[in-house]
PDB file of N, CA and C in Angstrom:
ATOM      1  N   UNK A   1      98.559  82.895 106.929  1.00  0.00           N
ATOM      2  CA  UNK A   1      97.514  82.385 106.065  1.00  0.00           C
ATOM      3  C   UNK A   1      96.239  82.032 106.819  1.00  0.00           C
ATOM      4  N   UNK A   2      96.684  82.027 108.119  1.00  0.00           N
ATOM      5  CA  UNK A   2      95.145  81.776 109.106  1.00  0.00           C
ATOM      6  C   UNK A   2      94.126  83.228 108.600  1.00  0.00           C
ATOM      7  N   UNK A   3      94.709  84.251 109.045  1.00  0.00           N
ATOM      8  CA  UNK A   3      93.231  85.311 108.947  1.00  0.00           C
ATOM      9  C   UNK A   3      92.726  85.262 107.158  1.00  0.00           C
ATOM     10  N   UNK A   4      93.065  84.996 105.959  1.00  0.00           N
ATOM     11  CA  UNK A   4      92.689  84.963 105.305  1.00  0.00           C
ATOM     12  C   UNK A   4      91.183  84.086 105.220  1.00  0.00           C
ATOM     13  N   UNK A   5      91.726  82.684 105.897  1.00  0.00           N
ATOM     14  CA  UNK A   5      90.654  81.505 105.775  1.00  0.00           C
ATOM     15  C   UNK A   5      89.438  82.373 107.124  1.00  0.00           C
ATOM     16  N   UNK A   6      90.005  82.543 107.904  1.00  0.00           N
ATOM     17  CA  UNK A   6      89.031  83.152 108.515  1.00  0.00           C
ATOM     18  C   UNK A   6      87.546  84.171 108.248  1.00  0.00           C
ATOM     19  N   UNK A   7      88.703  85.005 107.737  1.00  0.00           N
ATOM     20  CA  UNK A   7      87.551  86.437 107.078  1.00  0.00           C
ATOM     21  C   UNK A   7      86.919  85.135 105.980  1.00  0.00           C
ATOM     22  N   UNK A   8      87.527  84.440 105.145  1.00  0.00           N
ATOM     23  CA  UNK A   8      86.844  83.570 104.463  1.00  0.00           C
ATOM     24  C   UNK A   8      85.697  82.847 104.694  1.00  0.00           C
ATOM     25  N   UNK A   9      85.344  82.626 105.931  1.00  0.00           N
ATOM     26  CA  UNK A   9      84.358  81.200 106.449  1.00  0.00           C
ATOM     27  C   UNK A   9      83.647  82.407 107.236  1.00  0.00           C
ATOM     28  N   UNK A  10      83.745  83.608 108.052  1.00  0.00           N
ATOM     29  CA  UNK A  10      83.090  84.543 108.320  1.00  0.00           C
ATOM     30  C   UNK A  10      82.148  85.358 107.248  1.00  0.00           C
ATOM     31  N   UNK A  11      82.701  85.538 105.981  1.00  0.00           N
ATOM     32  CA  UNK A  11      82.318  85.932 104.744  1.00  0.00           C
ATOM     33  C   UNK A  11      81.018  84.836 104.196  1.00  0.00           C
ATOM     34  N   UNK A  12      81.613  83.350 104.339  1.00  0.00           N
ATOM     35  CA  UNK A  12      80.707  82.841 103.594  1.00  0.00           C
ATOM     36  C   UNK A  12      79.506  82.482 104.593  1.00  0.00           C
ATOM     37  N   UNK A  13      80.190  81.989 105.977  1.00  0.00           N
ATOM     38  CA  UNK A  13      78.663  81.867 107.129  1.00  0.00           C
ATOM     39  C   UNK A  13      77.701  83.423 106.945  1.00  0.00           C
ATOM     40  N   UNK A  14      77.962  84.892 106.823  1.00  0.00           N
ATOM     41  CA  UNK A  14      77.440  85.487 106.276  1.00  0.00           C
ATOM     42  C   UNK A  14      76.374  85.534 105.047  1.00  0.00           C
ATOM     43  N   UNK A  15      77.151  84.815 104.364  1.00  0.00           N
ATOM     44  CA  UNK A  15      76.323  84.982 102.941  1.00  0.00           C
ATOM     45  C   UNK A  15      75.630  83.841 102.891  1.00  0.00           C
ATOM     46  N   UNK A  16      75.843  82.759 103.917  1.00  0.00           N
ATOM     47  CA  UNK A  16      74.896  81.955 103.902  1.00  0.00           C
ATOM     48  C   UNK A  16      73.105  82.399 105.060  1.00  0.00           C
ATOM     49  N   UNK A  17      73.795  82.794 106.081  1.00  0.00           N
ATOM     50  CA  UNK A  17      72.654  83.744 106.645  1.00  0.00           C
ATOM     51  C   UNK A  17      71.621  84.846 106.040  1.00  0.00           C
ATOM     52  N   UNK A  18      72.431  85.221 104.906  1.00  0.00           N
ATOM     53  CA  UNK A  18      71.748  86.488 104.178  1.00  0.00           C
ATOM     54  C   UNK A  18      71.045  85.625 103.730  1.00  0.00           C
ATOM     55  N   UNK A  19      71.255  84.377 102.433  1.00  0.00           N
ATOM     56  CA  UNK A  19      70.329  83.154 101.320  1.00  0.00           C
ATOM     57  C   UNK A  19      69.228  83.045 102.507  1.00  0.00           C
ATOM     58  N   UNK A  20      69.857  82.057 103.674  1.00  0.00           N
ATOM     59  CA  UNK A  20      68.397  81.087 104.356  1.00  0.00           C
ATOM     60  C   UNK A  20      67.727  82.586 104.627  1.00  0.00           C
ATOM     61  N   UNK A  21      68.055  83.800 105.157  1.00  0.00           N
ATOM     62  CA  UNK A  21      67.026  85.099 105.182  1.00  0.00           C
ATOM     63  C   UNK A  21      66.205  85.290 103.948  1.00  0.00           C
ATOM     64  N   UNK A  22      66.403  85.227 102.983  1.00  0.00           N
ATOM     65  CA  UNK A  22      65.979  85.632 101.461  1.00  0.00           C
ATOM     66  C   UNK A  22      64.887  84.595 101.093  1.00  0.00           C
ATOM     67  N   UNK A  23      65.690  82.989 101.475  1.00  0.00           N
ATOM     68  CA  UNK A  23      64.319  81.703 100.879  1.00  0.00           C
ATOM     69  C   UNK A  23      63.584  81.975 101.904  1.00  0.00           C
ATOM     70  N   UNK A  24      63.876  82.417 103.533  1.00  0.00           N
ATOM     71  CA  UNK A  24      62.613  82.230 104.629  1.00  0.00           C
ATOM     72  C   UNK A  24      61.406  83.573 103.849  1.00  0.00           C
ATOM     73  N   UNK A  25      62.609  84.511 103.492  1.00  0.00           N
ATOM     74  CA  UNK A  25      61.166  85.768 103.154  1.00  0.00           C
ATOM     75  C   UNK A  25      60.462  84.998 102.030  1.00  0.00           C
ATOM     76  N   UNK A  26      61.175  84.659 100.968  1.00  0.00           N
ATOM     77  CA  UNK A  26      60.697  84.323  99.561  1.00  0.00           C
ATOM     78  C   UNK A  26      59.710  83.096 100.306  1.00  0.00           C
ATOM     79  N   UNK A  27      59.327  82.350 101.289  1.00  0.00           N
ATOM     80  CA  UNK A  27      58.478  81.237 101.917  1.00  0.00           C
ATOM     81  C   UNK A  27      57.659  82.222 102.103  1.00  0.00           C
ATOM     82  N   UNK A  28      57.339  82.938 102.993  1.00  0.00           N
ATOM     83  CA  UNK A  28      56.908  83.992 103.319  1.00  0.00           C
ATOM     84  C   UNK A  28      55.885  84.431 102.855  1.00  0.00           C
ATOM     85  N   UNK A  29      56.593  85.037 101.710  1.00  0.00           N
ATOM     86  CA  UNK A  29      55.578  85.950 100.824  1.00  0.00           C
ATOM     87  C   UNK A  29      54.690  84.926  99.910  1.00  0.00           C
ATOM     88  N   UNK A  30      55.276  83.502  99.841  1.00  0.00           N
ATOM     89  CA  UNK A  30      54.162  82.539  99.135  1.00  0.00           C
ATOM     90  C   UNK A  30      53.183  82.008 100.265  1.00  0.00           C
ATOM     91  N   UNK A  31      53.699  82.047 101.234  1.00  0.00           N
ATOM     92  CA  UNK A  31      52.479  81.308 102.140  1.00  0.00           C
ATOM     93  C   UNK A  31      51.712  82.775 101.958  1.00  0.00           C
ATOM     94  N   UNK A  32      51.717  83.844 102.233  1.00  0.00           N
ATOM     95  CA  UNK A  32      51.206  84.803 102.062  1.00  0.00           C
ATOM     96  C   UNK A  32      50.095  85.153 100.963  1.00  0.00           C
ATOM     97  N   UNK A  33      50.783  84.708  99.782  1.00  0.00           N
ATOM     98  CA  UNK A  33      49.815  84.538  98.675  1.00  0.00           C
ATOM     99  C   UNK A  33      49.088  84.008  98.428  1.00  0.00           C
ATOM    100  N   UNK A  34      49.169  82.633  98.801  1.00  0.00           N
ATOM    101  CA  UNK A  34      48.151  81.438  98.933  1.00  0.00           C
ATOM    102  C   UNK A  34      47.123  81.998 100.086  1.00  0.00           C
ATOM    103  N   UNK A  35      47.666  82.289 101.394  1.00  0.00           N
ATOM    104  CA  UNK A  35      46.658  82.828 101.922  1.00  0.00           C
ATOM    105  C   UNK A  35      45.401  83.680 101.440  1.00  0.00           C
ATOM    106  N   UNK A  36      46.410  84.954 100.317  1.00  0.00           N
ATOM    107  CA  UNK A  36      45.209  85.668  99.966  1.00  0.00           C
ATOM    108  C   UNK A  36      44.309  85.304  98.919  1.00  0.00           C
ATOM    109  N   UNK A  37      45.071  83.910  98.127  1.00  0.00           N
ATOM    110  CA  UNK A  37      44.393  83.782  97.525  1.00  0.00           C
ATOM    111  C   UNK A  37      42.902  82.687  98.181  1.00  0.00           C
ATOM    112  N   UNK A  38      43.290  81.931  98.827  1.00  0.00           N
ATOM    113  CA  UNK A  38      42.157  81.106  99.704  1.00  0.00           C
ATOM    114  C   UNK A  38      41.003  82.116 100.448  1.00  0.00           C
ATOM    115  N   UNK A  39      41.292  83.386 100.587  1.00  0.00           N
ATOM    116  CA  UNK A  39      40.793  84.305 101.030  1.00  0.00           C
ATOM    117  C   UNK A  39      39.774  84.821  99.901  1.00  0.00           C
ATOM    118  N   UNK A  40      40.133  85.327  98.456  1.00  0.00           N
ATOM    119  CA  UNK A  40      39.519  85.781  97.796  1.00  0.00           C
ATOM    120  C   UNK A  40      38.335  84.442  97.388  1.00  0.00           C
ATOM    121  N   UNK A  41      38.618  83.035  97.350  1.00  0.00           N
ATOM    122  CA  UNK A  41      38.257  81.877  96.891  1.00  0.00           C
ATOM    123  C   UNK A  41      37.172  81.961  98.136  1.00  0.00           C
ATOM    124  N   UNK A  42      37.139  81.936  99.248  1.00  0.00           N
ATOM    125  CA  UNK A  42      36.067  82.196 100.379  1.00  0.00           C
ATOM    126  C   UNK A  42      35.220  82.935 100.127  1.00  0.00           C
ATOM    127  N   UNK A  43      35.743  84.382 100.122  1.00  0.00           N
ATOM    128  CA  UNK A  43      34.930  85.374  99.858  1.00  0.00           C
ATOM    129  C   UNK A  43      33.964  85.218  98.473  1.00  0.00           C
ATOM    130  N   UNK A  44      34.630  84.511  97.467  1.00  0.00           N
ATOM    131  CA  UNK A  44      33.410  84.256  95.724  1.00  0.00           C
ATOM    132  C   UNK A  44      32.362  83.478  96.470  1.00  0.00           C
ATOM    133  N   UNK A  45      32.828  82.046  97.356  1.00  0.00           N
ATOM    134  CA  UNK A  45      32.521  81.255  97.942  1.00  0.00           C
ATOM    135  C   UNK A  45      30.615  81.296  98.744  1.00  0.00           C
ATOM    136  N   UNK A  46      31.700  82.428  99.886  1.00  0.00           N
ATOM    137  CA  UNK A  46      30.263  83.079 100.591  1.00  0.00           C
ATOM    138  C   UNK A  46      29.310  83.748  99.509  1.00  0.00           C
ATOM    139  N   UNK A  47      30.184  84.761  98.665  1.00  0.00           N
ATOM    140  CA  UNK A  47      28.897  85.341  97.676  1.00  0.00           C
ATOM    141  C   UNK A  47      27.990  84.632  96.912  1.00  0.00           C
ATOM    142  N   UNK A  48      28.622  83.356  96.217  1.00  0.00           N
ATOM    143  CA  UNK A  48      27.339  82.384  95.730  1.00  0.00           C
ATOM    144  C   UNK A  48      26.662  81.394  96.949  1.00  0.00           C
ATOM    145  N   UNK A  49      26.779  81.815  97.979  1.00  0.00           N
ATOM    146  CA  UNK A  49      26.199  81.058  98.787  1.00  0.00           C
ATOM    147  C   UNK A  49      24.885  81.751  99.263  1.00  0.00           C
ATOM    148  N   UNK A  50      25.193  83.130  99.135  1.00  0.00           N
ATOM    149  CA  UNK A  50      24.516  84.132  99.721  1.00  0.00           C
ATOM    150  C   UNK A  50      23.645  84.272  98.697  1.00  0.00           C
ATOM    151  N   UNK A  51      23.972  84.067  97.450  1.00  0.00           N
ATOM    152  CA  UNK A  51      22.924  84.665  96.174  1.00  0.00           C
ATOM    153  C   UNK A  51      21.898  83.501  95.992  1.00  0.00           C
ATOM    154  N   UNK A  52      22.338  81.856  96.674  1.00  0.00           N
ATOM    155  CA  UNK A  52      21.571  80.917  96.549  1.00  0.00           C
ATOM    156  C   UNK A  52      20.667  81.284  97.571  1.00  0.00           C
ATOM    157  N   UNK A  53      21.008  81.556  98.801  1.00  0.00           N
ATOM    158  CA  UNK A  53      19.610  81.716  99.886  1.00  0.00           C
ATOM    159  C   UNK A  53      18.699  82.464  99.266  1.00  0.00           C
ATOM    160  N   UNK A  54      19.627  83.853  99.088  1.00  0.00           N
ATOM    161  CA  UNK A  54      18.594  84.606  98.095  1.00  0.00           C
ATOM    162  C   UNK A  54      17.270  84.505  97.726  1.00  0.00           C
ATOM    163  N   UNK A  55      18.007  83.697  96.386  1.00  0.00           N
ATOM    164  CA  UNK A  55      17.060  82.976  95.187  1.00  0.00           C
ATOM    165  C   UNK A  55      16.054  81.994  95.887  1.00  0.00           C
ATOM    166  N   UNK A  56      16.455  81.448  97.014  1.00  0.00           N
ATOM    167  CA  UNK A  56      15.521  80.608  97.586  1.00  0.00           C
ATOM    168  C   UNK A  56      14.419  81.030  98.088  1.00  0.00           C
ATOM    169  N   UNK A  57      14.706  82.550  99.041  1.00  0.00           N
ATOM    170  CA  UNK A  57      13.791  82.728  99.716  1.00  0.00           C
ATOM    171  C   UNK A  57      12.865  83.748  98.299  1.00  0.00           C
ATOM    172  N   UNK A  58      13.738  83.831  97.483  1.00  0.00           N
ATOM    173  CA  UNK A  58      12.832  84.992  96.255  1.00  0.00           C
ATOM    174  C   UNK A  58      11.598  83.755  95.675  1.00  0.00           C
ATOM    175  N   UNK A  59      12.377  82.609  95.820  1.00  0.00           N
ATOM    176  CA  UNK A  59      10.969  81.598  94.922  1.00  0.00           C
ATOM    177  C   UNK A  59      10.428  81.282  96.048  1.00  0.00           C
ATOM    178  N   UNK A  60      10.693  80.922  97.283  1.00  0.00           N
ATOM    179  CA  UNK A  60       9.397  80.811  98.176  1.00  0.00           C
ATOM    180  C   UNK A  60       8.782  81.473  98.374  1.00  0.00           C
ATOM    181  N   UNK A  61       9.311  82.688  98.426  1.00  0.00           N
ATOM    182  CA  UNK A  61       8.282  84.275  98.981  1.00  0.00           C
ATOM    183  C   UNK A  61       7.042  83.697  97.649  1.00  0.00           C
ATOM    184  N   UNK A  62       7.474  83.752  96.669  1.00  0.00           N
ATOM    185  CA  UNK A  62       6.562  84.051  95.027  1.00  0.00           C
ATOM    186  C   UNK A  62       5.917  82.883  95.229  1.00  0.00           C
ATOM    187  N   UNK A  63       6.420  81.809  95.724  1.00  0.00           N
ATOM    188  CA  UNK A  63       5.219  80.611  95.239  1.00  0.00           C
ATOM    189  C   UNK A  63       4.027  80.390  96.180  1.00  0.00           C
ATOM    190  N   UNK A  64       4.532  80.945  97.996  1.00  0.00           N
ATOM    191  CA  UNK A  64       3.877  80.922  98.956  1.00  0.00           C
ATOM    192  C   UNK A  64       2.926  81.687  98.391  1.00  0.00           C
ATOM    193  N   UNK A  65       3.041  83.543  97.764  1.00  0.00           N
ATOM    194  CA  UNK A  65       1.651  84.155  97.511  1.00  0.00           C
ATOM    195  C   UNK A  65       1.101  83.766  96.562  1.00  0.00           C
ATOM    196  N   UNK A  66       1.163  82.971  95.506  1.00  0.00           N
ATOM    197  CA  UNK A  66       0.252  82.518  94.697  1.00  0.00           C
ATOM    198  C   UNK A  66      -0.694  81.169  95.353  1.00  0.00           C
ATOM    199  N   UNK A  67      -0.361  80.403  95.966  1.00  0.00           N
ATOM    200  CA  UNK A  67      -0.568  79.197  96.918  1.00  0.00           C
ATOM    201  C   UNK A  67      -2.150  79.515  97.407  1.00  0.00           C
ATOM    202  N   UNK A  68      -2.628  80.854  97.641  1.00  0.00           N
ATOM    203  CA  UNK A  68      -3.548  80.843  98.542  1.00  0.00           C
ATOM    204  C   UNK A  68      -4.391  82.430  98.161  1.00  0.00           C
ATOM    205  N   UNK A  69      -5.725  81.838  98.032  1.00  0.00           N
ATOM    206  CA  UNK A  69      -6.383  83.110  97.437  1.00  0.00           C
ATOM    207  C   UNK A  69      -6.829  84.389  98.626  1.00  0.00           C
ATOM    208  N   UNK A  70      -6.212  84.123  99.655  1.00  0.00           N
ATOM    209  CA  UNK A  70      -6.181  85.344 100.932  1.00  0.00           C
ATOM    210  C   UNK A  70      -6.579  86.842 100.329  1.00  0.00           C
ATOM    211  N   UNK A  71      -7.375  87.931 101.450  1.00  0.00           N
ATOM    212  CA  UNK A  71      -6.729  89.320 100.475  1.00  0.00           C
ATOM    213  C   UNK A  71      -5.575  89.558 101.090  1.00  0.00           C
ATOM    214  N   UNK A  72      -4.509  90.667 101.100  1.00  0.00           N
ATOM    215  CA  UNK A  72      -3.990  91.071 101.673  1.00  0.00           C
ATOM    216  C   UNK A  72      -4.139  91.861 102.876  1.00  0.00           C
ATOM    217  N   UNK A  73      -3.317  91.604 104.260  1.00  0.00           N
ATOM    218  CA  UNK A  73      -3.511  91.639 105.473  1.00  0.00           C
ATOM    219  C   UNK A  73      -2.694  93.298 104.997  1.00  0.00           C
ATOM    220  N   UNK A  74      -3.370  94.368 105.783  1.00  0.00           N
ATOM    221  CA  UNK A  74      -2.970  96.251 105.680  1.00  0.00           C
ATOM    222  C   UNK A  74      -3.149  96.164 107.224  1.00  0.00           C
ATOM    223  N   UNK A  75      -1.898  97.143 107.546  1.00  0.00           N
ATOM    224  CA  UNK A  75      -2.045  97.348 109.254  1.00  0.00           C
ATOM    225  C   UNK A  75      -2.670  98.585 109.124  1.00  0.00           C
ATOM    226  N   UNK A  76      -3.484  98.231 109.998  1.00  0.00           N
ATOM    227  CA  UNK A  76      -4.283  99.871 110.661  1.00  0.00           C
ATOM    228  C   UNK A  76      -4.084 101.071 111.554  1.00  0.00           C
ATOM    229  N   UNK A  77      -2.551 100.876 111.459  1.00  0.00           N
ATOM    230  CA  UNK A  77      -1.712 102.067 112.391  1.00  0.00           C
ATOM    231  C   UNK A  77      -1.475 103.411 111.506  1.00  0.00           C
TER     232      UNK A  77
END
């Protein structure tokens, strides 16, 4: 009755190695996701950051040339 219990506790330390393999992947693939999702959340992030400079330098450019009755400076090359 010994090799029965044996293959038994070999069987189940097995199938317990396979589970903690399965929750470490299933960890895994969520840290994974969160990653990409913090990734896509950056990337919107930078793009409205980028569309604010933008807009900034689009209303300074516009308000600087109205500011001042100059003619326009033409290079002579």
């Amino acid at each position: 009755m010994v090799r029965p219990r044996r293959r038994d506790d070999a069987y189940l330390q097995t199938q317990l190695l396979i589970a903690q393999k399965e929750e470490a992947r299933i960890q895994l693939q969520a840290e994974k996701y969160d990653l990409m999702a913090a990734a896509a959340d950056l990337d919107e992030i930078e793009e409205v950051n980028a569309n604010y400079i933008l807009m900034a330098r689009l209303q300074q450019a516009s308000t600087s040339g109205t500011q001042t009755d100059s003619a326009p400076v033409y290079d002579t090359d």
